[in-house]
Protein backbone atom coordinates (compact mmCIF):
# COMPACT_ATOMS: atom_id res chain seq x y z
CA UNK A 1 103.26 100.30 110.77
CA UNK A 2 99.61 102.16 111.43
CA UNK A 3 97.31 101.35 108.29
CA UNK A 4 96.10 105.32 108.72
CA UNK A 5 96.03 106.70 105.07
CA UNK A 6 98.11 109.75 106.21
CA UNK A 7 100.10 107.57 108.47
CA UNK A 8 101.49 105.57 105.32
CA UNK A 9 101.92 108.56 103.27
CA UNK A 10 104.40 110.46 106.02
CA UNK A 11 106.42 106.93 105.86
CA UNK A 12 106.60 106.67 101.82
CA UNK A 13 107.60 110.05 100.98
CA UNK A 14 110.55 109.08 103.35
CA UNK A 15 111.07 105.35 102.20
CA UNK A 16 110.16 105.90 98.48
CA UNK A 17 111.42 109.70 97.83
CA UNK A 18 114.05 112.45 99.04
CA UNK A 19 112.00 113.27 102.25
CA UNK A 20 109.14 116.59 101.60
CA UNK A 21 109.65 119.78 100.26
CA UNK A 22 107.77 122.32 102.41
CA UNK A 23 103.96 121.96 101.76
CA UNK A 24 104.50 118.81 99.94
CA UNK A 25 102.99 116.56 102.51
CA UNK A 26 99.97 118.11 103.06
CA UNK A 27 99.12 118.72 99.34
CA UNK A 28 99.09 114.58 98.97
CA UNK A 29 96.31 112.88 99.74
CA UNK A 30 97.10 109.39 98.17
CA UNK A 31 100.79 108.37 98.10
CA UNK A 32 100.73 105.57 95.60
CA UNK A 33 99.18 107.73 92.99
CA UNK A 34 102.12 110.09 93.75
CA UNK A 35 104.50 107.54 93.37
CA UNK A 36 103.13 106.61 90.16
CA UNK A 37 102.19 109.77 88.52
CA UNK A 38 106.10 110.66 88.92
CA UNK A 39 107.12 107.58 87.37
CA UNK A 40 104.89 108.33 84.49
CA UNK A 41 106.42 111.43 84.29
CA UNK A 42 108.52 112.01 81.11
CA UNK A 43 110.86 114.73 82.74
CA UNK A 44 111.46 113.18 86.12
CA UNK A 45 114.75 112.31 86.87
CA UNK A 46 116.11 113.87 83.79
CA UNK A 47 118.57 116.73 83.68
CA UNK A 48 118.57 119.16 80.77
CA UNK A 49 121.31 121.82 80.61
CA UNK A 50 122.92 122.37 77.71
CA UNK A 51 126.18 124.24 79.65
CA UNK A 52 127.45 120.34 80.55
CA UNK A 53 129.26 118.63 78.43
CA UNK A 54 128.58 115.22 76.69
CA UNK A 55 131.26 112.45 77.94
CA UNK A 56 133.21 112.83 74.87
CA UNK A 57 133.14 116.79 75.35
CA UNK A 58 134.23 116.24 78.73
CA UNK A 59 137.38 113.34 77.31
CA UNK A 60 138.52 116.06 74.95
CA UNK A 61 138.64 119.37 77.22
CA UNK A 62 140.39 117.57 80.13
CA UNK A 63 142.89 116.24 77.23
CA UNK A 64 143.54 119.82 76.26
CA UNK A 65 144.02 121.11 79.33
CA UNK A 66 146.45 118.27 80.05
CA UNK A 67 148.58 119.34 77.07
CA UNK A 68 148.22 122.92 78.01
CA UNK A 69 149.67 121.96 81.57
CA UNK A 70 152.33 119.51 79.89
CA UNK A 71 153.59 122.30 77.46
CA UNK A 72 153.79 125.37 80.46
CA UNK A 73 155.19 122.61 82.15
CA UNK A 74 158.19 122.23 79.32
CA UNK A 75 158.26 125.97 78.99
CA UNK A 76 158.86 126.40 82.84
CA UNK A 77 161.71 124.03 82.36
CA UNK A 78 162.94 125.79 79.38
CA UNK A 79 163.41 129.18 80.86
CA UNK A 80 165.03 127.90 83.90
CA UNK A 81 167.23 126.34 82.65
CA UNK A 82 168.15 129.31 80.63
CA UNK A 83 168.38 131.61 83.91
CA UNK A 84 171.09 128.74 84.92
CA UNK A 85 173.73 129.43 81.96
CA UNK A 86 176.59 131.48 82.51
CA UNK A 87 175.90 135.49 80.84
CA UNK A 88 179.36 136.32 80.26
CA UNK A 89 179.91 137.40 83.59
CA UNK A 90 177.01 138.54 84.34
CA UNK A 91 174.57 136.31 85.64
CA UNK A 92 172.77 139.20 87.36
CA UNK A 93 171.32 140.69 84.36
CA UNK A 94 168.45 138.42 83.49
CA UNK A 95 167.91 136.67 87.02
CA UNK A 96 164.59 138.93 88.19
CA UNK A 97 162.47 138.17 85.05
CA UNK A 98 163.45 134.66 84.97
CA UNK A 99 162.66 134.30 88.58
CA UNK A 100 159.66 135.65 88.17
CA UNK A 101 158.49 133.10 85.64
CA UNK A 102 159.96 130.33 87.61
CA UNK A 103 157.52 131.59 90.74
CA UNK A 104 154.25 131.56 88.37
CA UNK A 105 155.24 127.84 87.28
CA UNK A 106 153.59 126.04 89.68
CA UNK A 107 149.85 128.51 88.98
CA UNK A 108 150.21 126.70 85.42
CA UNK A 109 150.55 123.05 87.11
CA UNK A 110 147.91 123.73 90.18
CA UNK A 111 146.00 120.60 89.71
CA UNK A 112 143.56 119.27 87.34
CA UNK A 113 141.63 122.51 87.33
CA UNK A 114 139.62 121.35 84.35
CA UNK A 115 138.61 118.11 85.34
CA UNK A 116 137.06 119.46 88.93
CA UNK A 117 135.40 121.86 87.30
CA UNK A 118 133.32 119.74 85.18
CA UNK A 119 132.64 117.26 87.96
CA UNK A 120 131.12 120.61 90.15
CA UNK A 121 129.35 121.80 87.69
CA UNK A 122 127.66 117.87 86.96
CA UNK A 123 127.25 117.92 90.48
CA UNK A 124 125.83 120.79 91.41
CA UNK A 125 123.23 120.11 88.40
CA UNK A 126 123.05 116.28 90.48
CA UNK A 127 121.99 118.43 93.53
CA UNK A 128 119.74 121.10 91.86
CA UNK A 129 117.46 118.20 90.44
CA UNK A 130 117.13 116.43 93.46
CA UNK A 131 116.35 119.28 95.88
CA UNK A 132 113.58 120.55 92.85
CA UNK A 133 111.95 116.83 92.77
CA UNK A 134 108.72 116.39 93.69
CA UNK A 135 108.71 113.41 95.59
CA UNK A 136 111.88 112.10 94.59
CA UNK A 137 111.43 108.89 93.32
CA UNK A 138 112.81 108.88 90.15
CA UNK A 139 115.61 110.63 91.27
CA UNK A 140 116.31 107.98 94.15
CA UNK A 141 116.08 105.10 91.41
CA UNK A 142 118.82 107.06 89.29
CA UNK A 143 121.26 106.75 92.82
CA UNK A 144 120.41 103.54 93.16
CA UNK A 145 121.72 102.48 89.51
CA UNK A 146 124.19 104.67 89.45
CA UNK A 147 125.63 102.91 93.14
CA UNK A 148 125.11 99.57 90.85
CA UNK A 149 126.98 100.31 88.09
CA UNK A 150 129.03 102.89 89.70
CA UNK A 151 132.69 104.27 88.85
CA UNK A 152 135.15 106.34 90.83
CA UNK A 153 136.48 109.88 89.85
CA UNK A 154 139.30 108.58 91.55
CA UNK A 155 140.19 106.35 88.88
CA UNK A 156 142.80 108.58 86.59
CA UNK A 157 140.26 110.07 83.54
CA UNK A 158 137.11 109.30 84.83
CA UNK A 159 136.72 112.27 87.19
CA UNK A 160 135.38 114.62 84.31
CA UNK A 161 133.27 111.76 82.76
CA UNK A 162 131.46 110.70 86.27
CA UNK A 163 127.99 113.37 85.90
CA UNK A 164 127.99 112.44 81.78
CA UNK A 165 128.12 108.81 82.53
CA UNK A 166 124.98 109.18 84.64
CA UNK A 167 123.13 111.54 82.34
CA UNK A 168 123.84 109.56 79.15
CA UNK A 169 123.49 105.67 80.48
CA UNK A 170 121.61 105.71 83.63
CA UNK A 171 119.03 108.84 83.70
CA UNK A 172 117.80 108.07 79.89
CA UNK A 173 117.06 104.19 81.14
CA UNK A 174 115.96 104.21 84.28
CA UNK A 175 112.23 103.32 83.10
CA UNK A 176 113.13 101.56 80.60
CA UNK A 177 114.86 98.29 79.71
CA UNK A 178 117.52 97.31 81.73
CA UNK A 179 119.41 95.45 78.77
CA UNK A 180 119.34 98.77 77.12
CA UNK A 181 121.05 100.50 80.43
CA UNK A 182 123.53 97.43 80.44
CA UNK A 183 124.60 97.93 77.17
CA UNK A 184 124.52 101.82 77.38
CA UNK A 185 126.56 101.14 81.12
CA UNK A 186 129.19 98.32 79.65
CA UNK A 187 129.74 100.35 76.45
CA UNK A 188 130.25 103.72 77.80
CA UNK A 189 134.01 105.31 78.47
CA UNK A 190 133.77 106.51 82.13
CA UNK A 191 133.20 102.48 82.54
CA UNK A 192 135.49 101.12 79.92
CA UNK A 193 138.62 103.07 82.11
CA UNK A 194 137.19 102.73 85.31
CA UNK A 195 137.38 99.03 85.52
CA UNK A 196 140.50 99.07 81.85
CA UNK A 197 138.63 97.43 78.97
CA UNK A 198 139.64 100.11 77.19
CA UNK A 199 143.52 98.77 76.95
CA UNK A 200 141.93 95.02 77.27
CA UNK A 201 143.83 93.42 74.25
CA UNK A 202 142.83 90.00 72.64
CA UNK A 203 145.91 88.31 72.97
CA UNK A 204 145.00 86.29 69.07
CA UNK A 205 144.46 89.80 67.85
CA UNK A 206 146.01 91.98 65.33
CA UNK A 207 147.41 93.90 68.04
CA UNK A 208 147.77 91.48 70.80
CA UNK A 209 150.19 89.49 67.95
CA UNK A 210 152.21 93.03 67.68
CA UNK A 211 152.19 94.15 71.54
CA UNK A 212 153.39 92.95 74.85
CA UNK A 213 150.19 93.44 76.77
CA UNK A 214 146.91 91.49 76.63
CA UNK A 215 143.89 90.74 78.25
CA UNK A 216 142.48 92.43 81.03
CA UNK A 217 139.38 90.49 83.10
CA UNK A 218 137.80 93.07 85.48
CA UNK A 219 134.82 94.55 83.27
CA UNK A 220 133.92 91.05 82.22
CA UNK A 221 134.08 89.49 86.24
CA UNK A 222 131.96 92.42 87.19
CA UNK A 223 129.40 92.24 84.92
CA UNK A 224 128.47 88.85 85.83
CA UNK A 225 129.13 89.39 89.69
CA UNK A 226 128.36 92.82 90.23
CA UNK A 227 126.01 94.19 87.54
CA UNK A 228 123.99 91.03 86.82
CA UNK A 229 124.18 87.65 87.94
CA UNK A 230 125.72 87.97 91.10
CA UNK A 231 127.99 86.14 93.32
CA UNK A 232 128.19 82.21 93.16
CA UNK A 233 125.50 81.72 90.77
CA UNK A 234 127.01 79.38 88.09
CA UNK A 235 129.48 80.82 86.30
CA UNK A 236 133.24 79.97 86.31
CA UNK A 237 136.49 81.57 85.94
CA UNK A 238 136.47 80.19 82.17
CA UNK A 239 133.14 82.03 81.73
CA UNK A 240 135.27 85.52 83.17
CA UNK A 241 138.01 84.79 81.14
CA UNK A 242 135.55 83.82 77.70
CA UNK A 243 133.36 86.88 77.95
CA UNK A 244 136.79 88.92 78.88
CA UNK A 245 137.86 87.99 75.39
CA UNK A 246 134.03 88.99 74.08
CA UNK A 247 134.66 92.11 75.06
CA UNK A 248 138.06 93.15 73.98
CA UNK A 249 137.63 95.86 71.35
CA UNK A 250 134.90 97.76 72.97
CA UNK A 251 137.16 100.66 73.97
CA UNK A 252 137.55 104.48 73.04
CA UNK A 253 138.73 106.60 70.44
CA UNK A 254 142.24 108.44 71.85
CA UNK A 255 141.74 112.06 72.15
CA UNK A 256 145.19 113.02 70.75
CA UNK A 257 143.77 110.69 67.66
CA UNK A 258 140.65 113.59 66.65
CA UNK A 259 139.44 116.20 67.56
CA UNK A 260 136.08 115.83 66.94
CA UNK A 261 135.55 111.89 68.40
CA UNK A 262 138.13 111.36 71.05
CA UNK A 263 137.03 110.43 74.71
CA UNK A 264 133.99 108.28 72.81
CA UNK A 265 132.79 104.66 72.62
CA UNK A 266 134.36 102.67 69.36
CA UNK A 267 134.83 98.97 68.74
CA UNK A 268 138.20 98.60 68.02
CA UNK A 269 138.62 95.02 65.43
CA UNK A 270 142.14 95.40 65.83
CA UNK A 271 142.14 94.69 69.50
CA UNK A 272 139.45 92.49 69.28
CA UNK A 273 140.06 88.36 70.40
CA UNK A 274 138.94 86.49 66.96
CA UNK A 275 136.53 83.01 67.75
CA UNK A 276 133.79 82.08 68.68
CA UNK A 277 133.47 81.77 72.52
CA UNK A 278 131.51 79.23 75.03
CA UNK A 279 129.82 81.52 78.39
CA UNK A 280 127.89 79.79 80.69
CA UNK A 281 126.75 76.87 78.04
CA UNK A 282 126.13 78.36 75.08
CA UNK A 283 128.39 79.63 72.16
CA UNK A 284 128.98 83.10 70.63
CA UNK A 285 129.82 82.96 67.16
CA UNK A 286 132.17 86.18 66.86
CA UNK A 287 130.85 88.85 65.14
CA UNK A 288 132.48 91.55 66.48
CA UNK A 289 130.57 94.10 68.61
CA UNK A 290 127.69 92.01 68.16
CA UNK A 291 129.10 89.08 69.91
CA UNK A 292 129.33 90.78 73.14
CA UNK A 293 125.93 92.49 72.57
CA UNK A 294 124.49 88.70 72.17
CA UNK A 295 126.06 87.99 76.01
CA UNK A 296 125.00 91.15 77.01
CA UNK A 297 121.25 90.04 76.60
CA UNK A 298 121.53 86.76 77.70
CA UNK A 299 122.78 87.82 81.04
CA UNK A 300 120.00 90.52 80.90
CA UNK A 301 117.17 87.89 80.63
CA UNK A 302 118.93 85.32 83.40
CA UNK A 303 116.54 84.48 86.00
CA UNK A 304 119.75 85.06 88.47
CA UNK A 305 119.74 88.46 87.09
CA UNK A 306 116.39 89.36 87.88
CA UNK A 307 116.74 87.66 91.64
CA UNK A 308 119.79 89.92 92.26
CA UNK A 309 118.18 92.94 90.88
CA UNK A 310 115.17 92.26 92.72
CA UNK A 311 117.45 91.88 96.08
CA UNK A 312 119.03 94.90 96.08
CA UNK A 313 115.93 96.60 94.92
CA UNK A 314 114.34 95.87 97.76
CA UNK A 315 117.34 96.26 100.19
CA UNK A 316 118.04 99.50 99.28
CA UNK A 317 114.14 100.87 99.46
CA UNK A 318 112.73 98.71 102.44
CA UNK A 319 115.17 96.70 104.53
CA UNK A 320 118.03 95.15 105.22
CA UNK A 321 116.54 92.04 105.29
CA UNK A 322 113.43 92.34 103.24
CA UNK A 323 110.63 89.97 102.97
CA UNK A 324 111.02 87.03 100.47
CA UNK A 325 107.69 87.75 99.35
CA UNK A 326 108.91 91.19 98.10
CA UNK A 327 111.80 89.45 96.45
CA UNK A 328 109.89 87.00 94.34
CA UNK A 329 107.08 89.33 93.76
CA UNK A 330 110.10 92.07 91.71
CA UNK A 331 111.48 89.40 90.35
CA UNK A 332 108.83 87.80 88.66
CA UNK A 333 107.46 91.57 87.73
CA UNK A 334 111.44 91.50 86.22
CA UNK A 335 111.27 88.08 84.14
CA UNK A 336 107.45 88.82 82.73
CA UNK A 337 108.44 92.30 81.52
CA UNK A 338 111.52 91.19 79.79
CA UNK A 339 113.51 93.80 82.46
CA UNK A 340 110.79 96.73 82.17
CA UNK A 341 112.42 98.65 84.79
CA UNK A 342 109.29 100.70 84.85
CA UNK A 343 107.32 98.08 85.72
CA UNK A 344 109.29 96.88 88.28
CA UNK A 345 109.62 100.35 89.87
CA UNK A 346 105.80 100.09 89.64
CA UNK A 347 105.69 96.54 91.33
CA UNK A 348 107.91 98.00 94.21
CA UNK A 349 105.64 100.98 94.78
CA UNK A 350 102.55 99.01 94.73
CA UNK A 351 103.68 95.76 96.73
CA UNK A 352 101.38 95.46 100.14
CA UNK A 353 105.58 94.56 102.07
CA UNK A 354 107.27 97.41 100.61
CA UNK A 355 104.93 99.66 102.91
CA UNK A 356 103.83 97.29 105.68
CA UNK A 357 107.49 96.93 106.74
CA UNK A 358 108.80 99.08 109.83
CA UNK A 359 110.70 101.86 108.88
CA UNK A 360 114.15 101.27 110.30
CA UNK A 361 116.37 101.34 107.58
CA UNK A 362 118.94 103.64 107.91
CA UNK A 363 119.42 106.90 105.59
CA UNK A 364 122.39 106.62 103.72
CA UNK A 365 124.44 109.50 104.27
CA UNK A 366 123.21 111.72 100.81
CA UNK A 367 120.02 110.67 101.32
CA UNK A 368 119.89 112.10 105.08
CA UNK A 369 122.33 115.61 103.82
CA UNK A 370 119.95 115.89 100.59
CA UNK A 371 116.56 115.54 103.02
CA UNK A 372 117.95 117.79 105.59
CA UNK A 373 118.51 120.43 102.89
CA UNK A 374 114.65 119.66 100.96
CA UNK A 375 112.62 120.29 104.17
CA UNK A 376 114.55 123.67 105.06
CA UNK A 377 113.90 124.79 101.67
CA UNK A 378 117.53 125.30 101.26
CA UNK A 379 119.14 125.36 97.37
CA UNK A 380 122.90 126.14 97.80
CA UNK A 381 124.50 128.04 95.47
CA UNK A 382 127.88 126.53 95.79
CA UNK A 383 127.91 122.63 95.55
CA UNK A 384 131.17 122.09 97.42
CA UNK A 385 130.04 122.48 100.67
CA UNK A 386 127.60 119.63 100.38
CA UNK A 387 130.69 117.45 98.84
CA UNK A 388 132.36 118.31 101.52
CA UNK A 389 129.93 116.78 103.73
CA UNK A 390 129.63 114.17 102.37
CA UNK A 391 133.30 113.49 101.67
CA UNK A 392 132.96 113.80 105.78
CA UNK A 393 130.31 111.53 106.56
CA UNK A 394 131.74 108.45 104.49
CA UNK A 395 129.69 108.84 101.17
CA UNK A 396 131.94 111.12 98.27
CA UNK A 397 129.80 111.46 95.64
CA UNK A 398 131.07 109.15 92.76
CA UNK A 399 133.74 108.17 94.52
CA UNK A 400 132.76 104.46 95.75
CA UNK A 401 135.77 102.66 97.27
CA UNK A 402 135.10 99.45 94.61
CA UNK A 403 133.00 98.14 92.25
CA UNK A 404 130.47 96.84 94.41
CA UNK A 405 129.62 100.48 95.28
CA UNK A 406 128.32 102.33 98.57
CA UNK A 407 126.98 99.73 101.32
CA UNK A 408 123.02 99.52 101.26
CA UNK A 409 123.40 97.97 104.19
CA UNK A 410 122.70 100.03 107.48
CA UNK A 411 125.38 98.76 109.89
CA UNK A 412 127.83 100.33 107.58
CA UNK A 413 127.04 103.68 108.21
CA UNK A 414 126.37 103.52 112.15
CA UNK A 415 129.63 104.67 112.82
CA UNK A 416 129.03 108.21 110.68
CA UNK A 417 126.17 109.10 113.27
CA UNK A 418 128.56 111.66 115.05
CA UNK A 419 129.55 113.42 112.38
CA UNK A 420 125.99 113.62 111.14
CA UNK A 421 125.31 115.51 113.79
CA UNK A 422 128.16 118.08 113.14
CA UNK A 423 126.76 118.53 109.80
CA UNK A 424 122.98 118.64 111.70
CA UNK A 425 124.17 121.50 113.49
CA UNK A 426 125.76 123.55 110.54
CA UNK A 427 122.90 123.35 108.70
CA UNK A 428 120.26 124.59 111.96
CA UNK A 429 122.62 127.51 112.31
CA UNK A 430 122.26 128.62 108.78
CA UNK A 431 118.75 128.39 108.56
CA UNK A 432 117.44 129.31 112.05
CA UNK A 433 116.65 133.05 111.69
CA UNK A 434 114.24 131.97 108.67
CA UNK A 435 113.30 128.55 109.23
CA UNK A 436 110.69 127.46 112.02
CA UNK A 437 111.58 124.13 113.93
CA UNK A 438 107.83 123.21 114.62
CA UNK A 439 107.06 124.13 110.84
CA UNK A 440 109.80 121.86 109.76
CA UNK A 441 108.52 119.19 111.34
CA UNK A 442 104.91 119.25 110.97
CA UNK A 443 105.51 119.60 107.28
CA UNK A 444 108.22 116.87 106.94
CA UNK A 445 106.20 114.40 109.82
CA UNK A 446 102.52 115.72 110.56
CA UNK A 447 101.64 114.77 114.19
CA UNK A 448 103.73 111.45 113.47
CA UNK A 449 106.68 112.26 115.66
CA UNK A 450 107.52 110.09 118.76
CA UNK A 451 106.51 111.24 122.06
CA UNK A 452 110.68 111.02 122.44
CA UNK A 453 111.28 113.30 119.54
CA UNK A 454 108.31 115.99 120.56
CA UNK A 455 109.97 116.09 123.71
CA UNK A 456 113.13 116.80 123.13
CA UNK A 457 112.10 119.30 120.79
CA UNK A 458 110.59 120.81 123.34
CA UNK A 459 113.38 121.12 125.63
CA UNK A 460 115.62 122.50 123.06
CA UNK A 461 117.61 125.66 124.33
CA UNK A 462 116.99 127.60 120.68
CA UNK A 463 115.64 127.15 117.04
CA UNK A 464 119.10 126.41 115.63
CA UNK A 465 118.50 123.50 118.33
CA UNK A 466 115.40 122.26 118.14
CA UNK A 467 116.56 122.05 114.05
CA UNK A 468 119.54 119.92 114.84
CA UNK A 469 117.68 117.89 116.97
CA UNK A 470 114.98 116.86 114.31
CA UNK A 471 117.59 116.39 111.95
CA UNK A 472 118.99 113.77 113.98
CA UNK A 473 115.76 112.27 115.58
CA UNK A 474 115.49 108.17 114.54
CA UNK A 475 112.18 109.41 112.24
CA UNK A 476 114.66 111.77 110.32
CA UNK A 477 117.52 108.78 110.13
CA UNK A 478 115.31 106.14 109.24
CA UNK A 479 112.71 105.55 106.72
């Protein structure tokens, strides 16, 4: 990459942030400073609207409006099977009215209505904050954790939790300690029924000894291979099984159980596994919540937890295959801050690899829709157009096919290239009468275009275009 001040800067508001806002790029003069004044930022990456609803809040209204569906449901039922009896000979005298509540049934049942209408309003408030960013930094560090830890509004109840898991335990910690966002992550109920802790059962417990069901492992294997440790790094399947049994009790309060506290976090003695328990070498004397808090921060201070960490750090903001240098250098930054998140941030923004490295990792698919829609200047006023994108190209937000989250790897989204462009050309058309193609890309690339990319620029037929093209050029999929 050219050492040219300006040069670098073009390249980090790409690698580092959300790609610039109209006049952002040539308002910065130094980059790093950028990077680091928005990291020092108390306000960045947060989102404050009180219209959304805490987790719990969320738990509770999709509960009612379950019920509410459940009882139209029975009431449906009810009157037609009424309509069915025989009327004394005549069975024509009360068949239009109760036809005509057997034809509004189905408006009563049409689909969790509730539900999806919490997750569009959390995501359009998702997409509001990133296209306002500045840079974008902060915000791209809250996708990134929220990829790492991530859960699926697939999974059945977690749909209307998904945007109030990421405000409550990822945005709050995303400069701060990353024990604190493990704990916050582990504990919080949009986790606990994504991957079923919350009907994990000690099988020793009070009700493990009164129930046929028992203990469920997936929270406890992905916490040591997904959210910390990693894969192959010394633990066994006695460890998975041990800290399984840790864990059992951290679950949530049922919503038909109060009204004021169902949907939230509670630890749960009565399903709790009583003993102490031996993970990884050492012993955990059982005291309840605290006992899984105590294996909570020994994986957080692991040295293989700051090496994976590190990893995908630098995977997901540099390359595929990033230096080693880079590695060790976040890692370390990781181990001597005690998990300062900040400070690693810091470490990443700051490292002499993270922006000597050529830029030819690819966009992931929000990263490239959310860019193309910052250097327009575009702020949609209905969100589900963008999820519809990126339901298209490969990427649903919240809606990772496993555990392991979205691929940071680029290979896995070569094949969504075609459909990018579709989505390229919507876009140019709906901008084209207002938006200027050489503007766009003078204030999103200064003169640092490719002799390729000016060309076919150039050539292009129209605005709408010339748009598409630049939204597609490798500068604009890459960074």
């Amino acid at each position: 990459m050219a050492h040219d001040s300006h040069a670098q800067n073009v390249v980090a508001l790409h690698r580092f942030g959300l790609a610039p806002k109209p006049g952002l790029l040539a308002s910065i003069s130094d980059m790093r400073s950028a990077l680091l004044a928005e990291i020092d930022h108390p306000s960045a990456g947060q989102i404050k609207n009180d219209a959304l609803l805490s987790s719990g809040e969320a738990a509770r209204a999709a509960f009612d409006f379950r019920q509410q569906r459940k009882a139209a449901r029975l009431t449906a039922r009810s009157q037609n099977d009424a309509s069915k009896r025989p009327t004394n000979g005549n069975p024509s005298s009360s068949s239009a009215p109760q036809m005509a509540q057997q034809d509004a049934a189905p408006k009563l049942d049409a689909g969790a209505a509730v539900p999806q209408q919490i997750y569009l309003e959390e995501a359009k408030a998702r997409l509001d904050s990133a296209l306002v960013a500045d840079v974008g930094f902060v915000e791209r560090l809250v996708w990134f954790w929220s990829n790492h830890f991530c859960v699926s509004a697939d999974k059945s109840g977690v749909r209307p939790l998904c945007g109030a898991y990421e405000r409550e335990a990822i945005r709050p910690y995303v400069r701060g300690k990353f024990v604190d966002m493990l704990l916050a992550v582990e504990s919080h109920p949009a986790m606990l029924l994504y991957l079923d802790n919350a009907r994990s059962i000690g099988p020793n417990s009070f009700a493990g000894s009164r129930r046929n069901k028992g203990l469920n492992e997936n929270l406890a294997r992905e916490i040591l291979e997904l959210h910390t440790l990693g894969v192959r790094t010394g633990y066994s399947q006695d460890d998975v099984i041990n800290f399984a049994k840790v864990i059992t009790g951290w679950s949530i309060v049922p919503p038909m159980q109060s009204t004021e506290r169902g949907g939230e976090f509670v630890f749960n003695p009565r399903l709790h596994e009583p003993g102490s328990q031996r993970i990884i070498g050492r012993d955990y004397e059982d005291r309840g919540f605290e006992q899984g808090r105590a294996v909570m921060v020994a994986l957080a201070r692991s040295s293989a937890t700051a090496n994976h960490i590190a990893r995908k750090l630098a995977c997901h903001f540099v390359a595929d295959d990033p230096p080693r240098s880079l590695i060790y250098r976040l890692a370390r930054r990781f181990i001597d801050t005690e998990g300062d998140l900040k400070e690693v941030s810091k470490s990443l923004i700051t490292a002499p690899e993270a922006w000597d490295a050529a830029p030819t990792k690819l966009r992931r698919p929000s990263e490239w829709l959310v860019g193309a829609l910052r250097v327009s200047g575009i702020k949609p006023p209905d969100v589900r157009p963008t999820l519809q994108a990126q339901n298209l190209l490969g990427e649903p937000l919240w809606r990772a096919p496993a555990p392991n989250g979205f691929s940071d790897d680029s290979a896995a989204w070569m094949d969504g290239l075609v459909q990018r462009l579709d989505i390229a050309n919507q876009i140019a058309r709906r901008v084209s009468d207002t938006v200027d193609p050489e503007a766009v890309a003078q204030n999103t690339f200064s003169a640092f275009l490719s002799k390729e990319t000016k060309d076919a620029l150039a050539r292009a037929e129209n605005r709408s275009q010339a748009l598409a093209l630049l939204f597609m050029a490798p500068e604009f999929q890459r960074r």
